[in-house]
Protein backbone atom coordinates (compact mmCIF):
# COMPACT_ATOMS: atom_id res chain seq x y z
CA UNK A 1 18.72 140.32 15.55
CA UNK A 2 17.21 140.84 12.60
CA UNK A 3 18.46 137.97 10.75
CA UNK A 4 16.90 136.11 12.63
CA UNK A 5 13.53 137.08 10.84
CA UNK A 6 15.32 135.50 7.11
CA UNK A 7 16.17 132.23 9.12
CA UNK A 8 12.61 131.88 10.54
CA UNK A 9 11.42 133.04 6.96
CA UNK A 10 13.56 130.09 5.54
CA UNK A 11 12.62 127.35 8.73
CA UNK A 12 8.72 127.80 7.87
CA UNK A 13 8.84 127.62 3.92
CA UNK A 14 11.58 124.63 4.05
CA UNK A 15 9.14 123.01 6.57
CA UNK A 16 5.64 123.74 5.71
CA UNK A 17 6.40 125.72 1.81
CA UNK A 18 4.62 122.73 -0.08
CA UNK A 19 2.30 125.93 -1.20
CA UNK A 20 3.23 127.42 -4.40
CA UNK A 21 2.89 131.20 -5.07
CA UNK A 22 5.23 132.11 -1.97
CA UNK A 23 2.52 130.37 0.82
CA UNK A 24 3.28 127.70 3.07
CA UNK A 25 0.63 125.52 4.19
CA UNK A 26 -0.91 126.23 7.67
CA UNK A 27 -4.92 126.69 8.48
CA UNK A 28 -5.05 127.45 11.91
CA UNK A 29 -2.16 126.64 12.82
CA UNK A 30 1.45 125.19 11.25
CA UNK A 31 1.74 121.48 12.60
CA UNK A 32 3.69 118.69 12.08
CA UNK A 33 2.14 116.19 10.07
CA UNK A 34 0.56 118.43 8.08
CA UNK A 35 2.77 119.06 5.47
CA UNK A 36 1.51 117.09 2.52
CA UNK A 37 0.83 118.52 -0.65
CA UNK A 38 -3.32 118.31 0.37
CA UNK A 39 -2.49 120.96 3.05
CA UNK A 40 -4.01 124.10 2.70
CA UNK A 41 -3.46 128.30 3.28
CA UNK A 42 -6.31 130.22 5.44
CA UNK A 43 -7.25 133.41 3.27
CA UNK A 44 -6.29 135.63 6.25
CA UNK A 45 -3.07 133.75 6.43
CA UNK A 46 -2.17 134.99 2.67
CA UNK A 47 -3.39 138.73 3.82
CA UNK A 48 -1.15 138.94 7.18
CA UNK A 49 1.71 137.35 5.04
CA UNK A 50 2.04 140.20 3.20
CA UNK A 51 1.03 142.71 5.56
CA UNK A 52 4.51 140.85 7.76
CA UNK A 53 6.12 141.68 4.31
CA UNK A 54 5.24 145.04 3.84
CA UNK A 55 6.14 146.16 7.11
CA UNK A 56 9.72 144.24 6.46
CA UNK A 57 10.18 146.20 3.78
CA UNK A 58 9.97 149.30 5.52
CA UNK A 59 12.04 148.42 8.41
CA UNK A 60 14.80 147.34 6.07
CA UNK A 61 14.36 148.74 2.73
CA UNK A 62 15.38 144.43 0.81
CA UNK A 63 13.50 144.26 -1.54
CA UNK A 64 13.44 140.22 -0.71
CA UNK A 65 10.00 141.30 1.35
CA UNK A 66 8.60 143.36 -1.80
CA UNK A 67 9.43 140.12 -4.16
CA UNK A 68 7.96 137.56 -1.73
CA UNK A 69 4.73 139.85 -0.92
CA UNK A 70 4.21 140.47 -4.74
CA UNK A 71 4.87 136.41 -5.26
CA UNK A 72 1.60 135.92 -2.61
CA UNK A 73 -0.16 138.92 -3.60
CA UNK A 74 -0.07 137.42 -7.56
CA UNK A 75 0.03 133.86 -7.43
CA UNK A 76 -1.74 132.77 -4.26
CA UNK A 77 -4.36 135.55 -2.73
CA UNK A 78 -6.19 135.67 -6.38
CA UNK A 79 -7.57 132.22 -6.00
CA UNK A 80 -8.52 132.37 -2.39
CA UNK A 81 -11.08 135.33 -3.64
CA UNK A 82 -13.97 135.46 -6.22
CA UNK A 83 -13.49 137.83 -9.01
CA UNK A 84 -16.10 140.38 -7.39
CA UNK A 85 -14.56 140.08 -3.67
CA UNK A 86 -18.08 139.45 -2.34
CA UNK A 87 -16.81 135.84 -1.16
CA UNK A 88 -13.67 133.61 -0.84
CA UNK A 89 -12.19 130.35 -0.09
CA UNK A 90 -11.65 129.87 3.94
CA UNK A 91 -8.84 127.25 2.85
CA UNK A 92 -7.30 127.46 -0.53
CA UNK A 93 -5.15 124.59 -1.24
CA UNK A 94 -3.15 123.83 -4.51
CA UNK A 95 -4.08 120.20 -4.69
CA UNK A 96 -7.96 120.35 -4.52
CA UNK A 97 -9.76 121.50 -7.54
CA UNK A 98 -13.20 121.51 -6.36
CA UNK A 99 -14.11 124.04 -4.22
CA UNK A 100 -17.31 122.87 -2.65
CA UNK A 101 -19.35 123.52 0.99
CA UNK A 102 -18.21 120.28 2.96
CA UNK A 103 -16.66 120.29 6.24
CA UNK A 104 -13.15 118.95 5.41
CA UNK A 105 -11.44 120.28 8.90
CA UNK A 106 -8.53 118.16 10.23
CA UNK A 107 -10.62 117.24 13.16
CA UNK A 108 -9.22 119.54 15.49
CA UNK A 109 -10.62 122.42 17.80
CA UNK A 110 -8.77 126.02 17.41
């Protein structure tokens, strides 16, 4: 059932959607207890979101998936890259403003 893809859509961003810019904040994985503002987005995660989105489009032409994959592609891939694309942010999160090379992991293994 396809609508069942705009309800899971929904679940995830009403759960984990603290991230602005059409994100919601997971880094390996989405878990419970991690849904403070602090939480961050993997760069990959922002790339296979709109990937997800792009092929949604094409299977049923709403433009919903265009609007939410421009929203990421706009407002929340740009800061997870440098300007040249020779690096990036493995976590961006919309609550930390320094971006520096400490180990900041939940404390889990993946």
């Amino acid at each position: 059932d396809l609508m069942a893809t705009y309800n899971v859509h929904h679940l995830i961003r009403n759960t984990f959607g603290q991230v602005p810019g059409g994100m919601f904040g997971a880094d390996e994985n989405a878990r419970m207890g991690y849904i403070d503002p602090r939480q961050g987005t993997e760069t990959c995660g922002f790339v296979e979101q709109m990937a997800s989105d792009e092929f949604l489009l094409r299977i049923t032409g709403d433009p919903f998936w265009a609007e939410h994959c421009e929203e990421v592609a706009f407002n929340s891939y740009p800061a997870a890259v440098m300007p040249d694309f020779k690096s990036l942010r493995y976590l961006t999160a919309p609550n930390h403003t320094v971006s520096d090379s400490e180990n900041h992991h939940p404390g889990i293994d993946n």
